[in-house]
PDB file of N, CA and C in Angstrom:
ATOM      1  N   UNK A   1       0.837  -1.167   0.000  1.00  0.00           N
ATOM      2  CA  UNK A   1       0.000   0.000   0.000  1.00  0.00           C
ATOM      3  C   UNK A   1       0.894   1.246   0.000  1.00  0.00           C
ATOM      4  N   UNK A   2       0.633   2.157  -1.315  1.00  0.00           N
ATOM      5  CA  UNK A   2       1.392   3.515  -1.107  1.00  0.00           C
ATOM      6  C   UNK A   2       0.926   4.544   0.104  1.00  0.00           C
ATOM      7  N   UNK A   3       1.822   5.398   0.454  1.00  0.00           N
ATOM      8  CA  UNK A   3       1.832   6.187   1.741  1.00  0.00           C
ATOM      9  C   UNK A   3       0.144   7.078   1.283  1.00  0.00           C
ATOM     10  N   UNK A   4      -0.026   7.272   0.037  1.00  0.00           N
ATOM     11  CA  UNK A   4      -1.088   7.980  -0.194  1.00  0.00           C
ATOM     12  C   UNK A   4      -2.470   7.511   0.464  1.00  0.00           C
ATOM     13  N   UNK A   5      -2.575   5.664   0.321  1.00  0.00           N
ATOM     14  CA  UNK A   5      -2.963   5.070   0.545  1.00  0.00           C
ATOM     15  C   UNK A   5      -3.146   5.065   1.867  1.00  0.00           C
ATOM     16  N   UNK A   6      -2.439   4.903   2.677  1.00  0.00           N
ATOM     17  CA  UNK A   6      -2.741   4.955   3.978  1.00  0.00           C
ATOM     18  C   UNK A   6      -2.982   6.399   4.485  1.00  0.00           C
ATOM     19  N   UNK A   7      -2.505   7.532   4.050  1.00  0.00           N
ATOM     20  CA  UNK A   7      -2.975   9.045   4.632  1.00  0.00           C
ATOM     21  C   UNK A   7      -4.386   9.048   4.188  1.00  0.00           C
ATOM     22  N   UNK A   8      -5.350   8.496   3.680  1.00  0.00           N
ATOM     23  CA  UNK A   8      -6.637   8.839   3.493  1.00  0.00           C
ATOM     24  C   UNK A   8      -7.325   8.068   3.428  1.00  0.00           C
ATOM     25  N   UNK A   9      -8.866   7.747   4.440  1.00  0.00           N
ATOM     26  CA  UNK A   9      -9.528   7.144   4.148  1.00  0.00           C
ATOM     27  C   UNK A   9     -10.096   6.519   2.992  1.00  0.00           C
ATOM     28  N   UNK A  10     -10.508   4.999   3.011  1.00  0.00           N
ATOM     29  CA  UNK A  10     -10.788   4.894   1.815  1.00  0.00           C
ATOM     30  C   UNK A  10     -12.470   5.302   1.850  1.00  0.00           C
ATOM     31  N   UNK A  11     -12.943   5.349   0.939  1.00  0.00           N
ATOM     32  CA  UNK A  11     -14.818   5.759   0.535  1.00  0.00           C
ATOM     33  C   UNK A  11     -14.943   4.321   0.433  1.00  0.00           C
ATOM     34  N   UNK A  12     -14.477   3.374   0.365  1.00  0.00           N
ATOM     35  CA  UNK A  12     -14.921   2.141   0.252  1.00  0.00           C
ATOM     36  C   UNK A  12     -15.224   1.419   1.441  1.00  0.00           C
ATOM     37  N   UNK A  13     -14.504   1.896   2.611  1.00  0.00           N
ATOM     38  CA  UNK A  13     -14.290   1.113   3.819  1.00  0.00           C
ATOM     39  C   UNK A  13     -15.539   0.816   4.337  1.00  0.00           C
ATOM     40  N   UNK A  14     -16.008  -0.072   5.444  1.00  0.00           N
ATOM     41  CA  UNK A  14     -16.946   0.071   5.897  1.00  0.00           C
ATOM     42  C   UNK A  14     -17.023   1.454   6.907  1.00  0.00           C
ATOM     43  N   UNK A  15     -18.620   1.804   7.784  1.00  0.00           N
ATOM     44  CA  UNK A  15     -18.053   2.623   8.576  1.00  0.00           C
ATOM     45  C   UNK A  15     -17.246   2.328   9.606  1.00  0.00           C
ATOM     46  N   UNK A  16     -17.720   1.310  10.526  1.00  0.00           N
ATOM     47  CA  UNK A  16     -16.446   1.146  11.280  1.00  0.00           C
ATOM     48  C   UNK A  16     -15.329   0.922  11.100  1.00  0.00           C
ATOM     49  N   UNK A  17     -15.086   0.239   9.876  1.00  0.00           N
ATOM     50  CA  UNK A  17     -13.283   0.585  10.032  1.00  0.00           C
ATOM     51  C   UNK A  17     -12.858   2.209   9.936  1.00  0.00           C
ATOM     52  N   UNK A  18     -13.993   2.868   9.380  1.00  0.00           N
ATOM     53  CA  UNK A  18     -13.452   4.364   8.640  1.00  0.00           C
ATOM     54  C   UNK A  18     -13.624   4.924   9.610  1.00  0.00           C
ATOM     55  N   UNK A  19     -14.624   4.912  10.940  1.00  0.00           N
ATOM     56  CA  UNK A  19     -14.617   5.459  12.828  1.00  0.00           C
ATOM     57  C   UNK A  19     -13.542   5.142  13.530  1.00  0.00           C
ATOM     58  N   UNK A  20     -12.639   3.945  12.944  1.00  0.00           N
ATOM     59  CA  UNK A  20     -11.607   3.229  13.904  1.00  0.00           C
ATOM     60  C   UNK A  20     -10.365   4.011  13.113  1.00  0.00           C
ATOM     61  N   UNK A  21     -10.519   4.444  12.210  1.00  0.00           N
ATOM     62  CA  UNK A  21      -9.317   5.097  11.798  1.00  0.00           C
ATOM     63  C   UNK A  21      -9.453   6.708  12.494  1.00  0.00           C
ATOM     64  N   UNK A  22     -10.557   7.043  11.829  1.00  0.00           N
ATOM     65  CA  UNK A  22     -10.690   8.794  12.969  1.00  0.00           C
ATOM     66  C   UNK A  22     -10.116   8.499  14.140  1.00  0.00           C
ATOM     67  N   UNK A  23     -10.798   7.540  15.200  1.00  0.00           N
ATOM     68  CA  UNK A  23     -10.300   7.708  16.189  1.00  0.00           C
ATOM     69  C   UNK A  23      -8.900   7.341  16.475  1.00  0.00           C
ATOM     70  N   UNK A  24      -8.379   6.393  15.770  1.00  0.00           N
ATOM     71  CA  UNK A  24      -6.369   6.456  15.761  1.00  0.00           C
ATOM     72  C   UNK A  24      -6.493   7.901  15.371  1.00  0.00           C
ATOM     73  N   UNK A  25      -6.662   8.711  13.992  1.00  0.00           N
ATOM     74  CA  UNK A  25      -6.065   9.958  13.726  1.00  0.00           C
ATOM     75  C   UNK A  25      -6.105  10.844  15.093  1.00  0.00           C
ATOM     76  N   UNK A  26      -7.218  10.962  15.873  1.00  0.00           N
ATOM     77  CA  UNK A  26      -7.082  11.806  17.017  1.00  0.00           C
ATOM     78  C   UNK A  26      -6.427  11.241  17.863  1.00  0.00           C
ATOM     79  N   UNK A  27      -6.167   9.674  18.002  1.00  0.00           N
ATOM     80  CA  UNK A  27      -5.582   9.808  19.186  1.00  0.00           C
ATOM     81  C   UNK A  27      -3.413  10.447  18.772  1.00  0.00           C
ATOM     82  N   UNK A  28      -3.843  10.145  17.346  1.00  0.00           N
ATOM     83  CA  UNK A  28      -2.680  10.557  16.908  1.00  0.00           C
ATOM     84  C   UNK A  28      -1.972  12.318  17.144  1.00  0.00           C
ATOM     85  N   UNK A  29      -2.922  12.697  16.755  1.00  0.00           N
ATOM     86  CA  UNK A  29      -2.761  14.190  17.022  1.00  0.00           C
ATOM     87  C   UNK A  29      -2.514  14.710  18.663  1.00  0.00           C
ATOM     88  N   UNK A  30      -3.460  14.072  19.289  1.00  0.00           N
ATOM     89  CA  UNK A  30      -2.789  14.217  20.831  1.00  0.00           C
ATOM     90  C   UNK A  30      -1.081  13.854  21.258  1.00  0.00           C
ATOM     91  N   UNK A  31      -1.135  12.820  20.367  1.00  0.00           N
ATOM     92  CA  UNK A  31       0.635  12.094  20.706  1.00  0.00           C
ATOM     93  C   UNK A  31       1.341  13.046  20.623  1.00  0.00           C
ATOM     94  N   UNK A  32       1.166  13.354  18.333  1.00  0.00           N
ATOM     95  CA  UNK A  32       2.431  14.611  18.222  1.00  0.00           C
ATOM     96  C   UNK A  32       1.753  15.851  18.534  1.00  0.00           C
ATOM     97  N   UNK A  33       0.696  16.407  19.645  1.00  0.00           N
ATOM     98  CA  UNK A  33       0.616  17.446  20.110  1.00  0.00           C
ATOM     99  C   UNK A  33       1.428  17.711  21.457  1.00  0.00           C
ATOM    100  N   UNK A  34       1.835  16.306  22.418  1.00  0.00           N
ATOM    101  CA  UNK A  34       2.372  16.263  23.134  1.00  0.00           C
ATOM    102  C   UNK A  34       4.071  16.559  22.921  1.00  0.00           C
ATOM    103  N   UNK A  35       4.141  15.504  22.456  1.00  0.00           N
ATOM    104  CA  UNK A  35       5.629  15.286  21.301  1.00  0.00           C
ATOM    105  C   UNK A  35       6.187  16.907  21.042  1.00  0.00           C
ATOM    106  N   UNK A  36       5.295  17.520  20.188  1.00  0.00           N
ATOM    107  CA  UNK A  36       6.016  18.902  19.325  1.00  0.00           C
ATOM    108  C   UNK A  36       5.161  19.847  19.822  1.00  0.00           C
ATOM    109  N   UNK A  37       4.086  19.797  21.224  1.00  0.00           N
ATOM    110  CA  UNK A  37       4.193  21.676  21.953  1.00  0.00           C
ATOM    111  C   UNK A  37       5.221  22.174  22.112  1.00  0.00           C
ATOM    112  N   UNK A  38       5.895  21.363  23.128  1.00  0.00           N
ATOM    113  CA  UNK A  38       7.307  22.325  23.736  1.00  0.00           C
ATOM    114  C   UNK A  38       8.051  22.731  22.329  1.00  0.00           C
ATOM    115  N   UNK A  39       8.519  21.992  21.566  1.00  0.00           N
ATOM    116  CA  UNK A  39       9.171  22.729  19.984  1.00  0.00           C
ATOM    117  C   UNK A  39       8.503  23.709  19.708  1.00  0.00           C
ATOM    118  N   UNK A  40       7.347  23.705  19.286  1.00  0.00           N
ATOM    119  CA  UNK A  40       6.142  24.534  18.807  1.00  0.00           C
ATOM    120  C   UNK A  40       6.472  25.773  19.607  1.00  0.00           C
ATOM    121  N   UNK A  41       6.404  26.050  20.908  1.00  0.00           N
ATOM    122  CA  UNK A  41       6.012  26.982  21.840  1.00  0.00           C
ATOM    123  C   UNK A  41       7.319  27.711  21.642  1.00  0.00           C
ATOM    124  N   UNK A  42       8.643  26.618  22.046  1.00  0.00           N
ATOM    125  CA  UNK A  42       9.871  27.602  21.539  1.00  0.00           C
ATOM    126  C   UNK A  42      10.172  28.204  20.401  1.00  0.00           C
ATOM    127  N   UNK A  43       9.895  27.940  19.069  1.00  0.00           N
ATOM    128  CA  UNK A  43       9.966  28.381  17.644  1.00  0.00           C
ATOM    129  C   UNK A  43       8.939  29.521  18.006  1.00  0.00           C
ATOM    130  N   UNK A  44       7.699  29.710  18.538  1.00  0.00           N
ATOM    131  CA  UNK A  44       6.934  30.429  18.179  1.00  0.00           C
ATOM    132  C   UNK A  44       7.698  31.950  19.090  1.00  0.00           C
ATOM    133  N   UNK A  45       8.611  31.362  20.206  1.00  0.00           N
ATOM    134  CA  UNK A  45       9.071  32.668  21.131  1.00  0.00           C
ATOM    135  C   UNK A  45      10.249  33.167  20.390  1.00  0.00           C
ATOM    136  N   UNK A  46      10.411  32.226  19.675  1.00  0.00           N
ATOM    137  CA  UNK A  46      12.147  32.756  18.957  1.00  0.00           C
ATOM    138  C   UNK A  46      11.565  33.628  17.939  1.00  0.00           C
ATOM    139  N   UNK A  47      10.175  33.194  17.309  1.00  0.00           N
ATOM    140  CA  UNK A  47      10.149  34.102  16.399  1.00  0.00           C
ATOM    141  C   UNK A  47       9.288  35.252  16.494  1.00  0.00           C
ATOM    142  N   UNK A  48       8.827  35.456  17.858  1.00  0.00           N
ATOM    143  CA  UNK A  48       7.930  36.283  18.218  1.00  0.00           C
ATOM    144  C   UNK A  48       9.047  37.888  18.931  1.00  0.00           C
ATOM    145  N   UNK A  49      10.316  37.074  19.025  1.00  0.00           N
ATOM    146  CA  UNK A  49      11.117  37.694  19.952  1.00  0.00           C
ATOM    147  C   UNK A  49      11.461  39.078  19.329  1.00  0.00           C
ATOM    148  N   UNK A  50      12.197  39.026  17.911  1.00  0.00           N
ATOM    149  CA  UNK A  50      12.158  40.302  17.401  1.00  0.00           C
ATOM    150  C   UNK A  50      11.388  41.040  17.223  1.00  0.00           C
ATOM    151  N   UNK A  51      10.174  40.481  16.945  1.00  0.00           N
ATOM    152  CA  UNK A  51       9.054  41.793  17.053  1.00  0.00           C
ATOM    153  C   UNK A  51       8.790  42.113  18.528  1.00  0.00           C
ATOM    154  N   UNK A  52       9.341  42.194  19.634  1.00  0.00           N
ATOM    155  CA  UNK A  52       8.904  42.723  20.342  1.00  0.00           C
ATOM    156  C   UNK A  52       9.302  44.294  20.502  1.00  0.00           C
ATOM    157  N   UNK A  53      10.259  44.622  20.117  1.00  0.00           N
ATOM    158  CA  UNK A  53      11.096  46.284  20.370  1.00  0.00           C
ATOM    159  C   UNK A  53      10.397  47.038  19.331  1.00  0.00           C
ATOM    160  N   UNK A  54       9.671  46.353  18.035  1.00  0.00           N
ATOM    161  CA  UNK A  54       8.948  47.064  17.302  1.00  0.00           C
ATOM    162  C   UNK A  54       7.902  47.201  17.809  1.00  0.00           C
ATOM    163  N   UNK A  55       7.274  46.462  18.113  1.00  0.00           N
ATOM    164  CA  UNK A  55       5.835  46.853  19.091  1.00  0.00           C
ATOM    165  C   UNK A  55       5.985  47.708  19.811  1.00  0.00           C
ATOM    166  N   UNK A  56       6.997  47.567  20.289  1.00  0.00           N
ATOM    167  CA  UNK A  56       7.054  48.631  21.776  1.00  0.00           C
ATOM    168  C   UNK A  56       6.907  50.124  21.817  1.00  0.00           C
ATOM    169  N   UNK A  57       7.892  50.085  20.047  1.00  0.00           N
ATOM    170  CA  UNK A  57       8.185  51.295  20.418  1.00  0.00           C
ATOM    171  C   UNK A  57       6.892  52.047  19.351  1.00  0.00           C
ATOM    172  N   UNK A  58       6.263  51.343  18.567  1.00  0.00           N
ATOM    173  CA  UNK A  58       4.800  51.748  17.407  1.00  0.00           C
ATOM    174  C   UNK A  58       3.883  51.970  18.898  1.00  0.00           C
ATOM    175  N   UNK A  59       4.040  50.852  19.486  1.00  0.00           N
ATOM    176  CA  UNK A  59       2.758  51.367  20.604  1.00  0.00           C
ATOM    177  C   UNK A  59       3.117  52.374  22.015  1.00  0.00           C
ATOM    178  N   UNK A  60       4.860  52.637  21.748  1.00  0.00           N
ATOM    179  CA  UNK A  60       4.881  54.381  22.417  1.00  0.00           C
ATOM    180  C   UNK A  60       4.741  55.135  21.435  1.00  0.00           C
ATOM    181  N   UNK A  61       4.619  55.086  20.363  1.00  0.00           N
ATOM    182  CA  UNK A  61       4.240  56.337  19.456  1.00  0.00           C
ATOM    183  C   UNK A  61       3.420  56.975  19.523  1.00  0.00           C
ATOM    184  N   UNK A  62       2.200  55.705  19.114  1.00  0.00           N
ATOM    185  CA  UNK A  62       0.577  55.842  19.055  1.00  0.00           C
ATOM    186  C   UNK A  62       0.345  56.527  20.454  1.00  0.00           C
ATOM    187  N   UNK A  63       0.693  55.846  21.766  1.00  0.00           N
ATOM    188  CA  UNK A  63       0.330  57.061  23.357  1.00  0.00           C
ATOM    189  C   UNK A  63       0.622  58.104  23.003  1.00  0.00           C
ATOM    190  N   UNK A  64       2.006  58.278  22.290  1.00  0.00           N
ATOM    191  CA  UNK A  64       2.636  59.877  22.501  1.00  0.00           C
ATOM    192  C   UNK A  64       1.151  60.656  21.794  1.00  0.00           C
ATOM    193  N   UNK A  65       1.029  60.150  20.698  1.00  0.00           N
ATOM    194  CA  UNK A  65       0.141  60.921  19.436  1.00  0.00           C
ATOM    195  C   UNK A  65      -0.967  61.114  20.072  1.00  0.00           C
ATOM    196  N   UNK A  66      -1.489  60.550  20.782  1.00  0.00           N
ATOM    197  CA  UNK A  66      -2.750  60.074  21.450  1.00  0.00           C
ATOM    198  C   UNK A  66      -3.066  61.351  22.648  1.00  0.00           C
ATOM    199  N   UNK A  67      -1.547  61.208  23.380  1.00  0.00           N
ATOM    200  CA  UNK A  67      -1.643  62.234  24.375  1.00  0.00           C
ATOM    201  C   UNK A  67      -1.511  63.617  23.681  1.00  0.00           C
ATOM    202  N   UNK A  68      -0.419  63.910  22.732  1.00  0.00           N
ATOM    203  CA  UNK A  68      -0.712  65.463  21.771  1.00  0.00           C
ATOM    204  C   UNK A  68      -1.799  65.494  21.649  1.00  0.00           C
ATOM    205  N   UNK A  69      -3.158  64.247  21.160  1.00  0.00           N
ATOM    206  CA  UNK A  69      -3.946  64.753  20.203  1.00  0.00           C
ATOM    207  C   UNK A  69      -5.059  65.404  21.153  1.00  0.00           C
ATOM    208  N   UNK A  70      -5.556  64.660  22.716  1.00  0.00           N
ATOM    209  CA  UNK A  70      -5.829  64.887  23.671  1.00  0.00           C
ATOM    210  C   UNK A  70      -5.785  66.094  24.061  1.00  0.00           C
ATOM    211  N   UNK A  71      -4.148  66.517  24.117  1.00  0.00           N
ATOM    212  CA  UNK A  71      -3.754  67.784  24.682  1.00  0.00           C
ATOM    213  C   UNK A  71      -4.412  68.493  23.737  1.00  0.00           C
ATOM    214  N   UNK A  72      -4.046  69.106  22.914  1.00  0.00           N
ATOM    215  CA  UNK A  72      -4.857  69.507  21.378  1.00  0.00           C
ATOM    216  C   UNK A  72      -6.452  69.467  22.127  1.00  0.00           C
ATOM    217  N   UNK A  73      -7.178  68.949  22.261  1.00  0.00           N
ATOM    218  CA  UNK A  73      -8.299  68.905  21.828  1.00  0.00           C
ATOM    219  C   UNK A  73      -8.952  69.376  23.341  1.00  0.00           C
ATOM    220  N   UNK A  74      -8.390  69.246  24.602  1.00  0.00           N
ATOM    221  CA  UNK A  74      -8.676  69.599  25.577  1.00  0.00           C
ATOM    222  C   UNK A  74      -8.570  71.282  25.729  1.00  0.00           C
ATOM    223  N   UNK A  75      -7.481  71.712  25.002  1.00  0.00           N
ATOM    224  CA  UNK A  75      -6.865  73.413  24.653  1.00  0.00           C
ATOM    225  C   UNK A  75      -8.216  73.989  24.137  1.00  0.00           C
ATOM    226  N   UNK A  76      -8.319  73.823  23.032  1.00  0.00           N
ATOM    227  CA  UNK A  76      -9.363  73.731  22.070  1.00  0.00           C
ATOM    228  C   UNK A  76     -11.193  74.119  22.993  1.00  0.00           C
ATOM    229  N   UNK A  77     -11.380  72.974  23.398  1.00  0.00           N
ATOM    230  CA  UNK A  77     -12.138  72.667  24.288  1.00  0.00           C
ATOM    231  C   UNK A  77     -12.069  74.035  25.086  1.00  0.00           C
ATOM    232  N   UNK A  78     -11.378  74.202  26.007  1.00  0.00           N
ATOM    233  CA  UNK A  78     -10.641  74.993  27.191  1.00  0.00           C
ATOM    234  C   UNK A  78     -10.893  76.728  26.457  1.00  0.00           C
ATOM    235  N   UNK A  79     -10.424  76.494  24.996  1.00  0.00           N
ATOM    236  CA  UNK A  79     -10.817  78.220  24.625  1.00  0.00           C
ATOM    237  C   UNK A  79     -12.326  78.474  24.166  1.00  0.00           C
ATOM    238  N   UNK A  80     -13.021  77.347  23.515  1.00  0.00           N
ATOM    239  CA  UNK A  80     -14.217  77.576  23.337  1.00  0.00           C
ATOM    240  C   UNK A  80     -14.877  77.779  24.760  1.00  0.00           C
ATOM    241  N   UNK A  81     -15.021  77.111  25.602  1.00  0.00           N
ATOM    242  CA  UNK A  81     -15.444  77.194  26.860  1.00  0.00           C
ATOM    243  C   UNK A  81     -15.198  78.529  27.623  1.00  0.00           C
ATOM    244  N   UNK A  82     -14.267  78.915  27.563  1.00  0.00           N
ATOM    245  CA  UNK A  82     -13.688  80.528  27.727  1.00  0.00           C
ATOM    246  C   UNK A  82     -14.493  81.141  26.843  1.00  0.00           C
ATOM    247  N   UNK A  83     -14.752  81.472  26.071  1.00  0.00           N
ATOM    248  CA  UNK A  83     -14.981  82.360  24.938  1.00  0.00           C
ATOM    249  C   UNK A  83     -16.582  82.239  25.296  1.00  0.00           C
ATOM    250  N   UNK A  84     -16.922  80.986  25.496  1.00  0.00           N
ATOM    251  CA  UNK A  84     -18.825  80.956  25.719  1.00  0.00           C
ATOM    252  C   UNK A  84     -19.360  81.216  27.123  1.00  0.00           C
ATOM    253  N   UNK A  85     -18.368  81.735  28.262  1.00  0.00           N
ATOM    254  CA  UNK A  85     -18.066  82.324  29.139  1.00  0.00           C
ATOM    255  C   UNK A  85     -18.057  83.716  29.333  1.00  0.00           C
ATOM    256  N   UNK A  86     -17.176  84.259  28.870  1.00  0.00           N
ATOM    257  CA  UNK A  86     -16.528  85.020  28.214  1.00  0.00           C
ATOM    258  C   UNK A  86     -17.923  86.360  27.762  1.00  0.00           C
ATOM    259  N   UNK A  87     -18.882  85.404  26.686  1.00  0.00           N
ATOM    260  CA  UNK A  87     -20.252  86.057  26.412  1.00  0.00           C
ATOM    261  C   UNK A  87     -21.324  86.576  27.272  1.00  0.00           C
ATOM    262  N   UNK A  88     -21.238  85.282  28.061  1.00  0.00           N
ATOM    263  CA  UNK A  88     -22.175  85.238  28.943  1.00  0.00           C
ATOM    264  C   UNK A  88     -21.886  85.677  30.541  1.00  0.00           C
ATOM    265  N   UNK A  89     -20.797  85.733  30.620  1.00  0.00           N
ATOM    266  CA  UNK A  89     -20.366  85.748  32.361  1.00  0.00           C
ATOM    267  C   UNK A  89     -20.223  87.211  32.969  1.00  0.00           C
ATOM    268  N   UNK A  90     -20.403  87.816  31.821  1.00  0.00           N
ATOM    269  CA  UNK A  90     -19.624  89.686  32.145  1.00  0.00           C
ATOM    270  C   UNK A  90     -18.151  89.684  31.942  1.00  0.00           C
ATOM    271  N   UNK A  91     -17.832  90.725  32.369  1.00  0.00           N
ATOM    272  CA  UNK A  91     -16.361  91.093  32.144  1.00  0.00           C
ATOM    273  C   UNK A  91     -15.158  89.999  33.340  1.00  0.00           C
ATOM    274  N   UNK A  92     -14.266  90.086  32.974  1.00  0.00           N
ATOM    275  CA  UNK A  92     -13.365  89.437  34.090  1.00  0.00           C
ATOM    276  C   UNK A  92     -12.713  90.327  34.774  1.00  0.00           C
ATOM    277  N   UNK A  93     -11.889  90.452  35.999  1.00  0.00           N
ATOM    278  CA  UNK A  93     -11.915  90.964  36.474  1.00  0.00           C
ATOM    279  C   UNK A  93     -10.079  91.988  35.980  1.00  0.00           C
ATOM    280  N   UNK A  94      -9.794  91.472  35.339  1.00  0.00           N
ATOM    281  CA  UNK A  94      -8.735  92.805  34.376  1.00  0.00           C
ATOM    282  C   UNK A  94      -9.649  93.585  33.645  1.00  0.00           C
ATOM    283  N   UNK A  95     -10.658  93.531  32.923  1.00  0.00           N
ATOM    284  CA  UNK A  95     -11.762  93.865  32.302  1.00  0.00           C
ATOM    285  C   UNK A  95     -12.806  94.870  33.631  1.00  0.00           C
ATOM    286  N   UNK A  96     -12.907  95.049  34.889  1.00  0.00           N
ATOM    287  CA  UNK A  96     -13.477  95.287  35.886  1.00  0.00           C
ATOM    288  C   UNK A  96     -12.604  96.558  36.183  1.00  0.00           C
ATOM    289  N   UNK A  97     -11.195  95.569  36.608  1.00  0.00           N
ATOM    290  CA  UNK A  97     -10.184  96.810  36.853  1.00  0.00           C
ATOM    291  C   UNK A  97      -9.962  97.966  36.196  1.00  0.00           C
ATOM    292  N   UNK A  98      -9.619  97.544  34.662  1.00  0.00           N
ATOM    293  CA  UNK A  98      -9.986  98.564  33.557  1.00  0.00           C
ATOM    294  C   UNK A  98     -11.240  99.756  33.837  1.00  0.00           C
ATOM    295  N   UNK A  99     -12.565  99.101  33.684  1.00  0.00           N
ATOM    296  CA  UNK A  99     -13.858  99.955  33.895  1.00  0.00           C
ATOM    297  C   UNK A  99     -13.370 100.775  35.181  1.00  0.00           C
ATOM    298  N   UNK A 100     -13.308 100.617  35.979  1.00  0.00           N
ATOM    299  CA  UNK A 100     -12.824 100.923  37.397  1.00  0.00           C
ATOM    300  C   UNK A 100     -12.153 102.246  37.108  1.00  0.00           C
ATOM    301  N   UNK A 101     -10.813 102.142  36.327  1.00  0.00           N
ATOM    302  CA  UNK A 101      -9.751 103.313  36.507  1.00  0.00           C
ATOM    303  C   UNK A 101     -10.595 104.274  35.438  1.00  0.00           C
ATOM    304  N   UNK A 102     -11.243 103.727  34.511  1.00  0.00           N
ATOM    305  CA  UNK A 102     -11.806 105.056  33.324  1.00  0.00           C
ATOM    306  C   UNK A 102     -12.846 105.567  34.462  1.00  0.00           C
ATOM    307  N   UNK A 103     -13.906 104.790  34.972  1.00  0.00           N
ATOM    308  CA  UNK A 103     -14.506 105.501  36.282  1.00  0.00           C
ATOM    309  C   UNK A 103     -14.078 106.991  37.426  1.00  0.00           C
ATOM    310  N   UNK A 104     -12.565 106.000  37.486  1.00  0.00           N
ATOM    311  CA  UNK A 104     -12.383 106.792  38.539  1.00  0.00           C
ATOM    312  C   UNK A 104     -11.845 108.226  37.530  1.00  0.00           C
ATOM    313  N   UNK A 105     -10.940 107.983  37.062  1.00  0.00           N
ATOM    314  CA  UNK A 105     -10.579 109.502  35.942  1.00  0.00           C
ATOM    315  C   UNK A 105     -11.909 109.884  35.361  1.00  0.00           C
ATOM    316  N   UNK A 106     -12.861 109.808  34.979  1.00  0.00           N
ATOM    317  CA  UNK A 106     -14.100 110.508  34.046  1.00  0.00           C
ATOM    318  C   UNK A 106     -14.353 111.135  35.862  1.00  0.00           C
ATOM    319  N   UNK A 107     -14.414 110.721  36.698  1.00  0.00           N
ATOM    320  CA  UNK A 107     -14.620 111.405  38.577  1.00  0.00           C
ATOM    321  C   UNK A 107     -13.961 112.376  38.480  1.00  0.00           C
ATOM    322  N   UNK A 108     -12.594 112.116  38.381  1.00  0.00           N
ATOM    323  CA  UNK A 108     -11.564 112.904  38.576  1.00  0.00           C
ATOM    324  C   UNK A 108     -12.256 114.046  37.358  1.00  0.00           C
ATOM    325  N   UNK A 109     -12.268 114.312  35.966  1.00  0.00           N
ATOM    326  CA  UNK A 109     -12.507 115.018  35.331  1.00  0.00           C
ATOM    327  C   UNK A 109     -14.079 116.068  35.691  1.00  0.00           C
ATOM    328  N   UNK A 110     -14.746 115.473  35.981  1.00  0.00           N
ATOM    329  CA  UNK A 110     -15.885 115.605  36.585  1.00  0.00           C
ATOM    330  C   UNK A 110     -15.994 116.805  37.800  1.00  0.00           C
ATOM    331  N   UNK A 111     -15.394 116.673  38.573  1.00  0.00           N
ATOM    332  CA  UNK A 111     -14.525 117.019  40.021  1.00  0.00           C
ATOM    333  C   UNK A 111     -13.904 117.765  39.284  1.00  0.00           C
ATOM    334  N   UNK A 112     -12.712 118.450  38.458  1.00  0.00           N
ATOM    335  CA  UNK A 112     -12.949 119.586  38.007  1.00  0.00           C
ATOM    336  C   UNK A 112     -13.303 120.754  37.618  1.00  0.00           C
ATOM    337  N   UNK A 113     -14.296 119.812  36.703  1.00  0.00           N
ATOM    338  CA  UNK A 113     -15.447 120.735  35.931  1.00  0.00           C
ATOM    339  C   UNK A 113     -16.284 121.596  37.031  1.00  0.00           C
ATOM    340  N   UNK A 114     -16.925 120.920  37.989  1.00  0.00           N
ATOM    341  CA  UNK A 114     -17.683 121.243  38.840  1.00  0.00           C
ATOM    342  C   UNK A 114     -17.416 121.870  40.125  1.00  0.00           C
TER     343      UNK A 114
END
């Protein structure tokens, strides 16, 4: 029997011989799952290993960008909020001080006149 032969069920078999072969194939796969994890697991760290400093440093980028874009948008935020303030709140109080001193001089001029 060629190797082809034995890697594949035949369509001819009965079913139970063709159930008695599934179940060798699984119990097969458990064997070389036992057999070739530990290989498996090390190949997969050896080759996982160089990409790690690239990750690292794409996913400090993306924070950095993340935190500019944040900052950015909190500023932003921060002057509209001022400004709709700003409309509504009255003057601030450099804006107060100001009114204040033209007050007191239009007094002073006033107090002159009179």
């Amino acid at each position: 029997m060629t190797e082809e032969e034995t890697s594949q069920p035949s369509t001819a078999e009965p079913p139970k011989a063709s159930g008695k072969r599934l179940y060798l194939a699984a119990l097969g796969i458990t064997v070389v799952a036992r057999e070739e994890g530990r290989r498996l697991f090390e190949y997969l760290v050896e080759r996982g290993t160089p990409m790690e400093e690239p990750v690292k440093e794409r996913s400090a980028a993306i924070q950095k960008k993340t935190r500019e874009d944040l900052s950015r948008a909190g500023e932003a935020i921060g002057r509209a909020v001022g400004k709709a303030f700003g409309r509504y709140a009255g003057p601030n109080r450099e804006e107060v001080a100001d009114l204040t001193a033209k007050v007191d001089r239009l007094d002073a001029r006033v107090a002159k006149l009179g």
